[in-house]
C-alpha atoms as a PDB file:
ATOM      1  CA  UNK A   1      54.910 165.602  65.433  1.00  0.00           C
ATOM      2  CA  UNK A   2      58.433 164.504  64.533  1.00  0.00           C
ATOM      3  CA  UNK A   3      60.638 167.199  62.067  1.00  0.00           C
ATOM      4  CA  UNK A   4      63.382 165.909  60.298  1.00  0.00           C
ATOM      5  CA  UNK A   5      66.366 167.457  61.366  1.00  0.00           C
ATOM      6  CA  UNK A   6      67.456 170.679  60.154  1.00  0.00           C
ATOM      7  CA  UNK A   7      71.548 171.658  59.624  1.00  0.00           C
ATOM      8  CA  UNK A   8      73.072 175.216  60.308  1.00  0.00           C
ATOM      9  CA  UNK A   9      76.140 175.329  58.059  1.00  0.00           C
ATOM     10  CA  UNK A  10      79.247 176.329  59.574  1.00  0.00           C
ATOM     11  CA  UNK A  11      79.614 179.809  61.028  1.00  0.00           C
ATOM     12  CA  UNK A  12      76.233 180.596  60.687  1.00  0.00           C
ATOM     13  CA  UNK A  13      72.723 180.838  62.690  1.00  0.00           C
ATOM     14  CA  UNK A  14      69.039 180.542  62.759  1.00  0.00           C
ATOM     15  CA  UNK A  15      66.038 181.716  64.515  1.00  0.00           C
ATOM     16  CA  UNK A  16      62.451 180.094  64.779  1.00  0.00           C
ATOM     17  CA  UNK A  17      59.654 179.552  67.141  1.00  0.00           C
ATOM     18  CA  UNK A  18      58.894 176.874  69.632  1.00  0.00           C
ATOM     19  CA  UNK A  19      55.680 176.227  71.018  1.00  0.00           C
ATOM     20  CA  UNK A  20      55.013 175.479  74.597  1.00  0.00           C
ATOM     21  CA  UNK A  21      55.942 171.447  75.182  1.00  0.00           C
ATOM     22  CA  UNK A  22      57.772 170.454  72.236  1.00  0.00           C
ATOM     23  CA  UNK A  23      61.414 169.321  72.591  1.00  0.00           C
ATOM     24  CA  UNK A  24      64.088 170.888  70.865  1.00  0.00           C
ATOM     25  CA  UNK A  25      67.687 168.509  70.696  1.00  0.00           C
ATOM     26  CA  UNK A  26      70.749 170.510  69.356  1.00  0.00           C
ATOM     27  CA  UNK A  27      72.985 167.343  68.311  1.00  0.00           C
ATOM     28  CA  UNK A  28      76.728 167.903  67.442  1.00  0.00           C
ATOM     29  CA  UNK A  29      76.689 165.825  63.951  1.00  0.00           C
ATOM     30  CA  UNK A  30      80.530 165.564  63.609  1.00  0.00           C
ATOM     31  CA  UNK A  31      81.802 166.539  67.259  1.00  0.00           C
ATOM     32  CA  UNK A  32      83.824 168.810  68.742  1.00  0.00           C
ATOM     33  CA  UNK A  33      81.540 171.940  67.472  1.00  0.00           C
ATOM     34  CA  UNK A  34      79.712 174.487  70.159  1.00  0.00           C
ATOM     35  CA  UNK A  35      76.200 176.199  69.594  1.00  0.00           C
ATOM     36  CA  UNK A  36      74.871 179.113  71.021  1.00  0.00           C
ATOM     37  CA  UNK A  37      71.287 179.402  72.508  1.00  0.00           C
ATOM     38  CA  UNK A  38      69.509 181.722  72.898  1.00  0.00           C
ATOM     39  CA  UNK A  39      65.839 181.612  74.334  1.00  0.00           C
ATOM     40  CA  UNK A  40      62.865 184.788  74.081  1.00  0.00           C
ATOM     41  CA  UNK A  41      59.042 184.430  75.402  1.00  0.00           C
ATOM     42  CA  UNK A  42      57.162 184.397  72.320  1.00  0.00           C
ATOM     43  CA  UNK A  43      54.767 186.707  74.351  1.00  0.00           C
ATOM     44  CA  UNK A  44      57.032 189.571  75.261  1.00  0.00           C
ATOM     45  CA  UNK A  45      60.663 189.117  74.136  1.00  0.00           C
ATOM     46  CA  UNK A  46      62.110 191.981  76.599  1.00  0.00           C
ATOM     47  CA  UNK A  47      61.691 188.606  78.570  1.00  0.00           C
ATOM     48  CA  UNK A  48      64.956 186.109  78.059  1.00  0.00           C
ATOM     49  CA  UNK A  49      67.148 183.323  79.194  1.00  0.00           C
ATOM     50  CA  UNK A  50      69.514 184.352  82.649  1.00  0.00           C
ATOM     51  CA  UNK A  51      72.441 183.093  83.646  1.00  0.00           C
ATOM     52  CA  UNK A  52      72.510 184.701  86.864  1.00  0.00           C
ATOM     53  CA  UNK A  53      68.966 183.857  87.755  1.00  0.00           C
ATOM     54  CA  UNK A  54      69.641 179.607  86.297  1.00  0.00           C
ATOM     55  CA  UNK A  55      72.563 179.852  88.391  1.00  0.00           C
ATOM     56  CA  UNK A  56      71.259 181.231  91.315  1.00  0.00           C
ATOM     57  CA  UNK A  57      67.840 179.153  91.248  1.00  0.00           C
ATOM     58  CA  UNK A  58      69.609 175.777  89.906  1.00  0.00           C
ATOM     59  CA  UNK A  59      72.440 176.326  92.629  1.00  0.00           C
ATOM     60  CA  UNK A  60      75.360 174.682  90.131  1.00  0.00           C
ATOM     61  CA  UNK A  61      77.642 175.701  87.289  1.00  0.00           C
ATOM     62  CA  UNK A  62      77.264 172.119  85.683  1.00  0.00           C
ATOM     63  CA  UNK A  63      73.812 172.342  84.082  1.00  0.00           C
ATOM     64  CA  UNK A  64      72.437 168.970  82.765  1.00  0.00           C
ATOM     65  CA  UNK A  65      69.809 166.873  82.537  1.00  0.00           C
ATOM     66  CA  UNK A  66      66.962 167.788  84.636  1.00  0.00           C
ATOM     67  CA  UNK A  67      68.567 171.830  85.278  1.00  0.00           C
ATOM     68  CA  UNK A  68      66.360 174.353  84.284  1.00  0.00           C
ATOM     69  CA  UNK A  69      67.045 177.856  81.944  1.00  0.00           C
ATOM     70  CA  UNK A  70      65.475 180.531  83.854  1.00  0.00           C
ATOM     71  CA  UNK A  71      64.303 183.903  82.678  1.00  0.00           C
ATOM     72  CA  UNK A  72      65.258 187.692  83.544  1.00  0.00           C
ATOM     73  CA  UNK A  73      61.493 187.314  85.127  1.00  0.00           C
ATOM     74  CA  UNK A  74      62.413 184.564  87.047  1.00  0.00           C
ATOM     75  CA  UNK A  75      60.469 182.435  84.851  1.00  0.00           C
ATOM     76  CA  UNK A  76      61.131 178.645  83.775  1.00  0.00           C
ATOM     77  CA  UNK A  77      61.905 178.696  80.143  1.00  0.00           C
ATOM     78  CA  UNK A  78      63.451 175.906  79.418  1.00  0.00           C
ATOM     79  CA  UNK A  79      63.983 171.954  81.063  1.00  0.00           C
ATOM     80  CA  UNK A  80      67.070 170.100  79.336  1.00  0.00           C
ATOM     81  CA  UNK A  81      65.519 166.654  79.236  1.00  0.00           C
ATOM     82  CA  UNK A  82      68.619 164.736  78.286  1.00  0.00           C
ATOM     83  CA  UNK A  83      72.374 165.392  77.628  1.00  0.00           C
ATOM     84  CA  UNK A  84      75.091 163.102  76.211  1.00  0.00           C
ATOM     85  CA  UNK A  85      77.645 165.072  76.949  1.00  0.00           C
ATOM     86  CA  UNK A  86      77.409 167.196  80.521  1.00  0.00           C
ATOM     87  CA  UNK A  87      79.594 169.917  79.402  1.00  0.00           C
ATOM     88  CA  UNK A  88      78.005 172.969  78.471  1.00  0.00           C
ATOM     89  CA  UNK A  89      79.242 176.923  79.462  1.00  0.00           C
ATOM     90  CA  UNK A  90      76.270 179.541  80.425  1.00  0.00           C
ATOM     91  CA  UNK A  91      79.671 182.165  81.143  1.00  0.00           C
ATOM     92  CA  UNK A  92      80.711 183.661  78.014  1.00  0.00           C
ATOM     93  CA  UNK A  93      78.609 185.793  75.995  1.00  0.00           C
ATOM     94  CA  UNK A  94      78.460 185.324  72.286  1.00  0.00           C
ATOM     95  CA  UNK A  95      81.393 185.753  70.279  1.00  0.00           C
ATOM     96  CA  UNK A  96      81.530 189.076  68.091  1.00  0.00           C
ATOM     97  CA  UNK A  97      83.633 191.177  65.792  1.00  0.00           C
ATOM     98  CA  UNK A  98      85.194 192.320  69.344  1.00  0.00           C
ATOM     99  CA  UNK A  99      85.792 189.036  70.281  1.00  0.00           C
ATOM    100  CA  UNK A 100      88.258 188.238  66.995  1.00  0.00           C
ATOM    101  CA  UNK A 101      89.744 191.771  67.172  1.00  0.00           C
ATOM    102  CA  UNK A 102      90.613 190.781  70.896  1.00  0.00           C
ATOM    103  CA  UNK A 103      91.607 187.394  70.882  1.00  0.00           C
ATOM    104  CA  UNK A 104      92.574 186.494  67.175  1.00  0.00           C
ATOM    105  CA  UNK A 105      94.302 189.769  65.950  1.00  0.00           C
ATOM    106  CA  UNK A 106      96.085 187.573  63.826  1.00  0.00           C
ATOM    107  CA  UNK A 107      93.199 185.896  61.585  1.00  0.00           C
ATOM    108  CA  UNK A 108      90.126 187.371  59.786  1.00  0.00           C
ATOM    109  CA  UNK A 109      87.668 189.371  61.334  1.00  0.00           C
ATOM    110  CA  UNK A 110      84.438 187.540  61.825  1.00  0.00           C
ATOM    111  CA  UNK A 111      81.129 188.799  62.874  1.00  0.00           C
ATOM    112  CA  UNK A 112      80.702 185.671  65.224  1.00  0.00           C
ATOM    113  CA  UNK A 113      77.433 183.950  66.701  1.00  0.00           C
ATOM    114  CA  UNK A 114      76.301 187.758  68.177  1.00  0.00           C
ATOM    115  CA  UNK A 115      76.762 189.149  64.217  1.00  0.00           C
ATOM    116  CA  UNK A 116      74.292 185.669  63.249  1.00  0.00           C
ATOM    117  CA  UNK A 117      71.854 186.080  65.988  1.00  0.00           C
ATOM    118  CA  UNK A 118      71.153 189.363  65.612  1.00  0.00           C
ATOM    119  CA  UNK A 119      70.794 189.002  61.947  1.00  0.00           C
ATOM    120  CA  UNK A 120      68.294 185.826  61.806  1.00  0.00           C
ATOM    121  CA  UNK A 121      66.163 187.536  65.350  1.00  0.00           C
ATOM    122  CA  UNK A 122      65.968 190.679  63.936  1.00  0.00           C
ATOM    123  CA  UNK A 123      62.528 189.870  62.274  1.00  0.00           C
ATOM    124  CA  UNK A 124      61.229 188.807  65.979  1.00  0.00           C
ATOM    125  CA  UNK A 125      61.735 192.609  66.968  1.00  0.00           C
ATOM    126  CA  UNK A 126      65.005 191.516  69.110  1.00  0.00           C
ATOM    127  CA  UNK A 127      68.041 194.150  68.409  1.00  0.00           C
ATOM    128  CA  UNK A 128      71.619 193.787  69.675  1.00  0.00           C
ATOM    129  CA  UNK A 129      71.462 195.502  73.251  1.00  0.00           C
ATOM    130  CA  UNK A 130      68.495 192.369  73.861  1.00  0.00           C
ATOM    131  CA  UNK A 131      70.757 189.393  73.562  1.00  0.00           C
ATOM    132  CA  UNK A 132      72.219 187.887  76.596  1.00  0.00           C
ATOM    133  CA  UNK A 133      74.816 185.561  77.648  1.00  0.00           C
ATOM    134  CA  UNK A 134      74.188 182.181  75.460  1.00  0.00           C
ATOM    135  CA  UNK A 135      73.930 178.913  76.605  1.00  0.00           C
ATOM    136  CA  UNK A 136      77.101 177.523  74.638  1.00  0.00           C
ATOM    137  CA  UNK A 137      75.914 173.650  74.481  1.00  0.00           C
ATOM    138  CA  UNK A 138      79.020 171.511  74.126  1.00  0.00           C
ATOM    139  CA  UNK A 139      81.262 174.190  75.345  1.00  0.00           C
ATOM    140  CA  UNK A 140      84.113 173.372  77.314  1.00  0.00           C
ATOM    141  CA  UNK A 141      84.647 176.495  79.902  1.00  0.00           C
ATOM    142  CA  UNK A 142      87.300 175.033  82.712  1.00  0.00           C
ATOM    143  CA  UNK A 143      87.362 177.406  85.935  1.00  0.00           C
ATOM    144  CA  UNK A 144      90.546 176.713  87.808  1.00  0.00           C
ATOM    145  CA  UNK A 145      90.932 177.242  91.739  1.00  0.00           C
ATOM    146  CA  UNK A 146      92.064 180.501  91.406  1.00  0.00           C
ATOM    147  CA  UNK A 147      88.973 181.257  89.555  1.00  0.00           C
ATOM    148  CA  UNK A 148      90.514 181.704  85.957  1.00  0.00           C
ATOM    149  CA  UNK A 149      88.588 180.686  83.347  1.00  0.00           C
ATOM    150  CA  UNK A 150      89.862 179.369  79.755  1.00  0.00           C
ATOM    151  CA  UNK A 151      88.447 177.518  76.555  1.00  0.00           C
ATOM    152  CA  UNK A 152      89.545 173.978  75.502  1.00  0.00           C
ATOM    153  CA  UNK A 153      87.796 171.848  72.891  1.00  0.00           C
ATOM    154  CA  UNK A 154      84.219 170.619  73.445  1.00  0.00           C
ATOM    155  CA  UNK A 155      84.533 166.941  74.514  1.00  0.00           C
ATOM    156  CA  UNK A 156      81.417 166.553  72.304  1.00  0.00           C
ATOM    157  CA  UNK A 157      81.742 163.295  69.902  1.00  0.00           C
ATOM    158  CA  UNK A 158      79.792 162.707  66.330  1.00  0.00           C
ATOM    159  CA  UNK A 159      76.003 162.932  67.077  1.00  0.00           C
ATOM    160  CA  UNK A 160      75.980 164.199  70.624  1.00  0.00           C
ATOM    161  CA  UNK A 161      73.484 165.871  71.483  1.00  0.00           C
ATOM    162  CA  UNK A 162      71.410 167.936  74.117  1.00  0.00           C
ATOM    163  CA  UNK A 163      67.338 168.183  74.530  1.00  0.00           C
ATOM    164  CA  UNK A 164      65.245 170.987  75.340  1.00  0.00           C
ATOM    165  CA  UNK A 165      61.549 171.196  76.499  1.00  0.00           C
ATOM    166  CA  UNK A 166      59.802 174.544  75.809  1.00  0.00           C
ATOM    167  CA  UNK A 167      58.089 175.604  78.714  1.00  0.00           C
ATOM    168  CA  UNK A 168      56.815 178.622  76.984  1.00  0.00           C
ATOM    169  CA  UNK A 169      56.099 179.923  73.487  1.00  0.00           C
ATOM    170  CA  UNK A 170      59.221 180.819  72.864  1.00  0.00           C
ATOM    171  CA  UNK A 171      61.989 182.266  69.982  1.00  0.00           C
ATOM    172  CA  UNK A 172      64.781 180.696  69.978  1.00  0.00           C
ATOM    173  CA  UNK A 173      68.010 181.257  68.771  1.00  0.00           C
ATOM    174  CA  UNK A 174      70.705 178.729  67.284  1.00  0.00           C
ATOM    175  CA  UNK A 175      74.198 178.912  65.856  1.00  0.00           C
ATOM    176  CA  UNK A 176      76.765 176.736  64.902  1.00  0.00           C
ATOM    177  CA  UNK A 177      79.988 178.897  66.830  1.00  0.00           C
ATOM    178  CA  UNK A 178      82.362 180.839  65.066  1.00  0.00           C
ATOM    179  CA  UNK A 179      85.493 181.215  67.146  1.00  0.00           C
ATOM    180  CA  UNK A 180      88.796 179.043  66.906  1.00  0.00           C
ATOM    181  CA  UNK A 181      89.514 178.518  70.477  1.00  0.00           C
ATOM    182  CA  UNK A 182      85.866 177.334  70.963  1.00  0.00           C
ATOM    183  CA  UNK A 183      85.465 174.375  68.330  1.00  0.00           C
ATOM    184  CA  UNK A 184      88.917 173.123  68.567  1.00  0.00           C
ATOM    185  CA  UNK A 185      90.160 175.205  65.535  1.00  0.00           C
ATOM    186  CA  UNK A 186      87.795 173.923  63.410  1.00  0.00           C
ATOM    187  CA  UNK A 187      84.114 175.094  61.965  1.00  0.00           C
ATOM    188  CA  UNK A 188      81.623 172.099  61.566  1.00  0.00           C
ATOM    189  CA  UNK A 189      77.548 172.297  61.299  1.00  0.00           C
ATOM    190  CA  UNK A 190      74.967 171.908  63.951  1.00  0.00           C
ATOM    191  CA  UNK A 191      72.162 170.103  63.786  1.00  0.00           C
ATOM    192  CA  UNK A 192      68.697 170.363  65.211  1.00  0.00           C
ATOM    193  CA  UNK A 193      65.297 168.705  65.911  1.00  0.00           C
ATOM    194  CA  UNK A 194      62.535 169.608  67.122  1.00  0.00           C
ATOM    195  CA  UNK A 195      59.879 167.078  68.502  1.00  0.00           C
ATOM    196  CA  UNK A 196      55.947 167.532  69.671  1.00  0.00           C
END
C-alpha cells in the first residue's frame, strides 16, 4: 500500500512506526536540506541504529545503495534500496541547544533535531540519553587527509531522495535539520513516503 507523501515543516520532526518490509524514501523536495534518522526495534527500543557497528560490518564511510544500518545488537535494521544522491554523514550526532551555543553564539538558540526527536519519540518510551548518532541523509561531512572533518552544503537537488527497507518493526525518527552550516544557511521541509 502506497501513502501519499507526508511534509515535516522546517525545523521540525516526526516519529512513527514502520512495519517489517515496507520502504520508507526521505526525498529532499526543494534541495539542499539534511534529515536526521533515527531507527528503534519496535520490539525493544534499548535496541537502535550504530554507527560503529554499520561501519565496522559495511567496511565504508560512503553508505549507499545496497549498505546496510546496523543495530547496537548487531542486528540488520535497515537496507537503503536506492539513493540519488550518495552523500549522506552517519558522524555527527544530532544538533542541540549545545550545538548553537557552540557553533552559532551569534544567532538564536535553537533546540535542534535532538530537541525534535526527543519531543515526537517520547510517546515510544525513548528519552534523551537513548538517541544515537543520526543518519544525516543528504549531509555533506568532507574528512580531509589529515582527518579533519567540516560541513558544506548537501549536494542534494529538488526531489532527491533516499529509500529505506524496514527489516524490522521498527520506530523511526525523522527531521527536517535545524543548523545553518548543515542546510546551506537555509531551513526547507522534508518529505517522506512510505511504501508496502
Amino acid at each position: 500500500m502506497t501513502q501519499m507523501a507526508n511534509r515535516i515543516p522546517p525545523r521540525t520532526g516526526t516519529a512513527f512506526p514502520l512495519a517489517r518490509g515496507q520502504l520508507l524514501t526521505v526525498i529532499d523536495p526543494l534541495g539542499t536540506q539534511v534529515s536526521d534518522l533515527l531507527a528503534f526495534s519496535a520490539h525493544d527500543v534499548r535496541e537502535v541504529i550504530s554507527n560503529g557497528r554499520t561501519f565496522d560490518y559495511e567496511e565504508t564511510l560512503r553508505l549507499t545503495s545496497g549498505n546496510r544500518l546496523w543495530s547496537n545488537r548487531s542486528r540488520v535494521l535497515m537496507t537503503i534500496e536506492a539513493d540519488s544522491v550518495g552523500c549522506h554523514d552517519f558522524l555527527l550526532t544530532p544538533c542541540s541547544t549545545h550545538t548553537f551555543r557552540h557553533f552559532y553564539p551569534d544567532k538564536p538558540e535553537h533546540r535542534g533535531c535532538f530537541g525534535n526527536l526527543l519531543e515526537a519519540l517520547a510517546p515510544h518510551g525513548i528519552c534523551g540519553d537513548d538517541i544515537p548518532v543520526a543518519f544525516n541523509c543528504f549531509m555533506n561531512v568532507p574528512v580531509d587527509a589529515n582527518g579533519r572533518i567540516s560541513v558544506s552544503p548537501p549536494p542534494s537537488r529538488p526531489g532527491d531522495s533516499i529509500s529505506f527497507r524496514a527489516e524490522d518493526d521498527l520506530i523511526i525518527g525523522l527531521t527536517a535539520c535545524s543548523a545553518y552550516a548543515s542546510n546551506g544557511g537555509t531551513f526547507k521541509p522534508i518529505d517522506y513516503r512510505i511504501e508496502a
